[in-house]
N, C-alpha and C. Protein backbone atom coordinates (compact mmCIF):
# COMPACT_ATOMS: atom_id res chain seq x y z
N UNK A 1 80.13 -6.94 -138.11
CA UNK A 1 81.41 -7.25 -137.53
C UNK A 1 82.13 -5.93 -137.28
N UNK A 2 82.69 -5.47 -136.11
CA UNK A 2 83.69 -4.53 -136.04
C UNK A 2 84.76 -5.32 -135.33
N UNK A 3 86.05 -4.58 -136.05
CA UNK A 3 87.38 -5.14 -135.68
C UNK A 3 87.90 -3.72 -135.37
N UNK A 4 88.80 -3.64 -134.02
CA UNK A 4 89.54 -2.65 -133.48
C UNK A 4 90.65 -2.76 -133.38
N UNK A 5 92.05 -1.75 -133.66
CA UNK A 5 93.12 -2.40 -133.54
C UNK A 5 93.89 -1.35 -132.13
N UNK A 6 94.36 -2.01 -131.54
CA UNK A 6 94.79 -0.83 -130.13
C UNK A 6 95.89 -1.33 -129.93
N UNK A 7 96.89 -0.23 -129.30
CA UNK A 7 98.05 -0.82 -128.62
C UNK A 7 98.22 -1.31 -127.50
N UNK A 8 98.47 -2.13 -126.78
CA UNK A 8 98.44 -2.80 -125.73
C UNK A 8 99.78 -2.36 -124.92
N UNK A 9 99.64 -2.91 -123.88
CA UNK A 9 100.61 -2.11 -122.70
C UNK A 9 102.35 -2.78 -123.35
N UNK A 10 102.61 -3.35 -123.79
CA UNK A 10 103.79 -4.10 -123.98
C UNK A 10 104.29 -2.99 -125.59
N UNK A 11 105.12 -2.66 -125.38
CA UNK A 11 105.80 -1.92 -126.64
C UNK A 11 105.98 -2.81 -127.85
N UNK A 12 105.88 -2.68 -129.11
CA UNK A 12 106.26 -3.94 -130.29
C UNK A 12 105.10 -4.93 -130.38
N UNK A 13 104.01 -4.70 -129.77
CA UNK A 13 102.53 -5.46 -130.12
C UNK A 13 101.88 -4.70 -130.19
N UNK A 14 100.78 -5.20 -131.03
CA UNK A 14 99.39 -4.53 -131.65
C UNK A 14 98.02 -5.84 -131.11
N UNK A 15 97.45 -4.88 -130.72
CA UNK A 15 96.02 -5.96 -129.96
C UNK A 15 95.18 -5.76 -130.86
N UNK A 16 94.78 -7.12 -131.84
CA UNK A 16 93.25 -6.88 -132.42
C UNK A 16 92.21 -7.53 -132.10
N UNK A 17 90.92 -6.49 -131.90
CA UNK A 17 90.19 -7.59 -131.23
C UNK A 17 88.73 -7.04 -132.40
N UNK A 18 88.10 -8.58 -133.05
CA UNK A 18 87.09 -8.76 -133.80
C UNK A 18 86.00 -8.85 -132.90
N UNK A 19 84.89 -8.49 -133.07
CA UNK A 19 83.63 -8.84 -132.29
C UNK A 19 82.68 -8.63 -133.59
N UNK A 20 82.04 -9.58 -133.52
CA UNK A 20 80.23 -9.94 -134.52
C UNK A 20 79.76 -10.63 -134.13
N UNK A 21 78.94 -11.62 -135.22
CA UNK A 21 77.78 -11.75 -135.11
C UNK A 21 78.63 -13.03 -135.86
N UNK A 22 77.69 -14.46 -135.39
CA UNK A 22 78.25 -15.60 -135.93
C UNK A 22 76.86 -16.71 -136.20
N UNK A 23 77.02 -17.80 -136.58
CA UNK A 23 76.18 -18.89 -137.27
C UNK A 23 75.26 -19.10 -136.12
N UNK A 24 73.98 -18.93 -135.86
CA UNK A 24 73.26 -19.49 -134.77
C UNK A 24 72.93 -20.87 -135.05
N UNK A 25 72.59 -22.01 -133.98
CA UNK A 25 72.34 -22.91 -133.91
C UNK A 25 70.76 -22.81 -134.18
N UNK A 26 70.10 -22.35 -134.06
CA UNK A 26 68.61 -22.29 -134.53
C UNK A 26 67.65 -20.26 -134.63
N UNK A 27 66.84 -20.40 -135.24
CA UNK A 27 66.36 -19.13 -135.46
C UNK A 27 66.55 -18.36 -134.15
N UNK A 28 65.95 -18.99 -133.18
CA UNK A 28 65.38 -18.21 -131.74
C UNK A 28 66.58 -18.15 -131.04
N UNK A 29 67.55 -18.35 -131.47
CA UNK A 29 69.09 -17.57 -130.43
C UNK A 29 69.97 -16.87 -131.11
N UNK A 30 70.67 -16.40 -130.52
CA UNK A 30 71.53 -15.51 -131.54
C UNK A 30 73.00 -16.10 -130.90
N UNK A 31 74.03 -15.78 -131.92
CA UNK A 31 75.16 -16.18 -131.55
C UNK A 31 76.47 -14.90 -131.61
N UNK A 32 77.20 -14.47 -131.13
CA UNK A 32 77.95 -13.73 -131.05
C UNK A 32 79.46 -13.93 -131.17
N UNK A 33 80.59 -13.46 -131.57
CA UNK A 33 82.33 -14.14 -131.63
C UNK A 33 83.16 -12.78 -131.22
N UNK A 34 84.25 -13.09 -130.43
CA UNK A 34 84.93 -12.37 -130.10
C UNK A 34 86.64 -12.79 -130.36
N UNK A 35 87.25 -12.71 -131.03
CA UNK A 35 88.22 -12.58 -131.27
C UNK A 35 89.20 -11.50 -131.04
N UNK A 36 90.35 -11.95 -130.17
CA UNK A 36 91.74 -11.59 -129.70
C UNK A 36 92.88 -11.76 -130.23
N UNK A 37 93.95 -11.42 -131.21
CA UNK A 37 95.16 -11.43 -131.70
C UNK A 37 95.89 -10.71 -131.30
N UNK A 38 96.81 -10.80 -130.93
CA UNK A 38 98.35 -9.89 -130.54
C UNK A 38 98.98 -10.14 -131.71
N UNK A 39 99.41 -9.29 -132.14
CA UNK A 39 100.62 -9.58 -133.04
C UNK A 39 102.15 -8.58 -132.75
N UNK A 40 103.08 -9.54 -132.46
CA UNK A 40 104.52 -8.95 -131.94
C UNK A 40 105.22 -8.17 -133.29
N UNK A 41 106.01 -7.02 -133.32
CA UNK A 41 106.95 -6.80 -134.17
C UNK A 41 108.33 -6.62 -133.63
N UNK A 42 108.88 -7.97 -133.98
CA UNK A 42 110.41 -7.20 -133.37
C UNK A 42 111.40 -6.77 -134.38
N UNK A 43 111.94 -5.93 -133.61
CA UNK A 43 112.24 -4.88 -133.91
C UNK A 43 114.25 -5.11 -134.59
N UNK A 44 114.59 -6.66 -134.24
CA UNK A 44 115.48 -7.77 -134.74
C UNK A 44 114.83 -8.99 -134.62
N UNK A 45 115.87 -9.65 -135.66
CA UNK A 45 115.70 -11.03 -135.02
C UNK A 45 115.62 -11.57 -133.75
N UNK A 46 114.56 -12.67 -133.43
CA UNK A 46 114.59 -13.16 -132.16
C UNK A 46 115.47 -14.72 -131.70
N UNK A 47 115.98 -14.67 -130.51
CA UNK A 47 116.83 -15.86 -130.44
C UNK A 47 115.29 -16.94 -129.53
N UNK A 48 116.22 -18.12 -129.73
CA UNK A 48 115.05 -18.72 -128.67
C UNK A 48 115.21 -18.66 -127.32
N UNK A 49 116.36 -17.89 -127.02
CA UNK A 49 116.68 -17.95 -125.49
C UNK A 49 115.48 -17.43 -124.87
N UNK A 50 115.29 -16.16 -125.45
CA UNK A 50 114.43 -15.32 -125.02
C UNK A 50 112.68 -15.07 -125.88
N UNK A 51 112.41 -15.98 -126.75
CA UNK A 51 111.15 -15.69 -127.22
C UNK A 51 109.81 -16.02 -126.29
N UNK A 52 109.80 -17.07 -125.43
CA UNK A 52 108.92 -16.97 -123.87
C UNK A 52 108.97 -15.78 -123.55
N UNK A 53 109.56 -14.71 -123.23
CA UNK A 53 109.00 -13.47 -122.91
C UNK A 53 108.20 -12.74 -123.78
N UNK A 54 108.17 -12.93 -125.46
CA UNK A 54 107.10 -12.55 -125.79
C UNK A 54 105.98 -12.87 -126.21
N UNK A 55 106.04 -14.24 -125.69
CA UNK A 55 104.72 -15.21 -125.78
C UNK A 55 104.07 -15.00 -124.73
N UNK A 56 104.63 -14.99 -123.40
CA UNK A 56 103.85 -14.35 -122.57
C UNK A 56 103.50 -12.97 -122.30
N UNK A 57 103.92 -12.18 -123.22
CA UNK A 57 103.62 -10.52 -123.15
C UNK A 57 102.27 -10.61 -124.15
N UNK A 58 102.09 -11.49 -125.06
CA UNK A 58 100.91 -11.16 -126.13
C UNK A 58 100.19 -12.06 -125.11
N UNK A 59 100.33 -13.18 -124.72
CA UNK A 59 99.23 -13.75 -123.96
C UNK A 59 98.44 -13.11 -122.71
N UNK A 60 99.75 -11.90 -122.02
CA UNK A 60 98.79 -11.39 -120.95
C UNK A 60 98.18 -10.02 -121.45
N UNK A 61 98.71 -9.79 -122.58
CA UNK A 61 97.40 -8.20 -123.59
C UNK A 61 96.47 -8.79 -124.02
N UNK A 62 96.41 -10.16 -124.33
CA UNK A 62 95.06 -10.88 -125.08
C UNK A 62 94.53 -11.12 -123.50
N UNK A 63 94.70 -11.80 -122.68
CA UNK A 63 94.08 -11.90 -121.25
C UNK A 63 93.69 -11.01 -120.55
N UNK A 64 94.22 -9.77 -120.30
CA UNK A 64 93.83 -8.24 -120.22
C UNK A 64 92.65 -7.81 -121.07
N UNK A 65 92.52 -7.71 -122.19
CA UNK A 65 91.85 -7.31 -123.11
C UNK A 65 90.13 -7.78 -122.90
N UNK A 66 90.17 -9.52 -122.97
CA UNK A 66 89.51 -10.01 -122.84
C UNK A 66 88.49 -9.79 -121.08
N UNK A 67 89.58 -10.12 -120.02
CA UNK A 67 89.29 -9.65 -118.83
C UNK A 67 88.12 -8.24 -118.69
N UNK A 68 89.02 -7.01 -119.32
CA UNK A 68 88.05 -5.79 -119.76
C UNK A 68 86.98 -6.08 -120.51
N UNK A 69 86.39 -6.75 -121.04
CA UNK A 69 85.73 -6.97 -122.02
C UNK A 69 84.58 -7.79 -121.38
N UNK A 70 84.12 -8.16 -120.27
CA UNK A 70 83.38 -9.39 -120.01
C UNK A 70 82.71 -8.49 -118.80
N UNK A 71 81.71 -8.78 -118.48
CA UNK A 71 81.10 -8.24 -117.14
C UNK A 71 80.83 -9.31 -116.21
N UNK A 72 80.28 -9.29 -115.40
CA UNK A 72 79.99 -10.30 -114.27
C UNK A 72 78.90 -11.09 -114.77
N UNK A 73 77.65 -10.40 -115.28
CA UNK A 73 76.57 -10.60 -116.05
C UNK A 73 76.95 -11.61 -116.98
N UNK A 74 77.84 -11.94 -118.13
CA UNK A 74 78.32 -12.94 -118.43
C UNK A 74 79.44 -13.91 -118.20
N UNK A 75 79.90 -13.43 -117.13
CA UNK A 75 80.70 -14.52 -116.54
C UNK A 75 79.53 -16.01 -115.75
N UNK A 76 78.40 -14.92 -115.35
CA UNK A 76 77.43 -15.87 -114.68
C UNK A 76 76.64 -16.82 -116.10
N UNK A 77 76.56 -15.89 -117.03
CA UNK A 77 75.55 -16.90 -118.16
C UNK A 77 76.48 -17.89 -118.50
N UNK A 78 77.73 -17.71 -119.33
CA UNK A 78 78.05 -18.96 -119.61
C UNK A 78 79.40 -19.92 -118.30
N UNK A 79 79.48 -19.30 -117.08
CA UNK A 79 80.01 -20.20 -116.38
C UNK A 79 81.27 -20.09 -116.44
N UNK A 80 82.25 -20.54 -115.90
CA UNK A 80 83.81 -21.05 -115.62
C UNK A 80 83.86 -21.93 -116.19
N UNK A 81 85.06 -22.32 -117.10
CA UNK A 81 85.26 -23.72 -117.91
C UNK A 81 86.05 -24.42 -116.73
N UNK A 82 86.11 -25.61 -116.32
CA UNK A 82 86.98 -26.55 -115.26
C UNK A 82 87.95 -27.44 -115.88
């Protein structure tokens, strides 16, 4: 398992992203996990007026992240979810 921790483009988040090795379904395949966390620090309390802006700031560093992370090569093996 290696876990990396990086800063992501949004100031007050930290991007962690896990990648290993996970439970295979039988000997002859292997299975792999990738895990994405943002975690926000603010820097005050947050109101709810405004906490949607940082739900969508960790959601588009985890979507970024992930995006970088994938090649075409497996976009073709396991497909588009619909």
């Amino acid at each position: 398992m290696m876990r990396v921790e990086i800063p992501p483009k949004r100031k007050g988040h930290q991007l962690i992203i896990t990648f290993g090795t996970a439970p295979a379904e039988s000997p002859e395949v292997s299975a792999e996990m990738l895990d994405l966390y943002d975690i926000f620090s603010a820097p005050q309390a947050l109101s709810f007026d405004n906490i949607d802006k940082y739900i969508v700031e960790a959601h588009e560093n985890i979507e970024s992240a992930f995006e970088n992370s994938i090649t075409q090569k497996s976009r073709d093996l396991f497909e588009e979810e619909k």
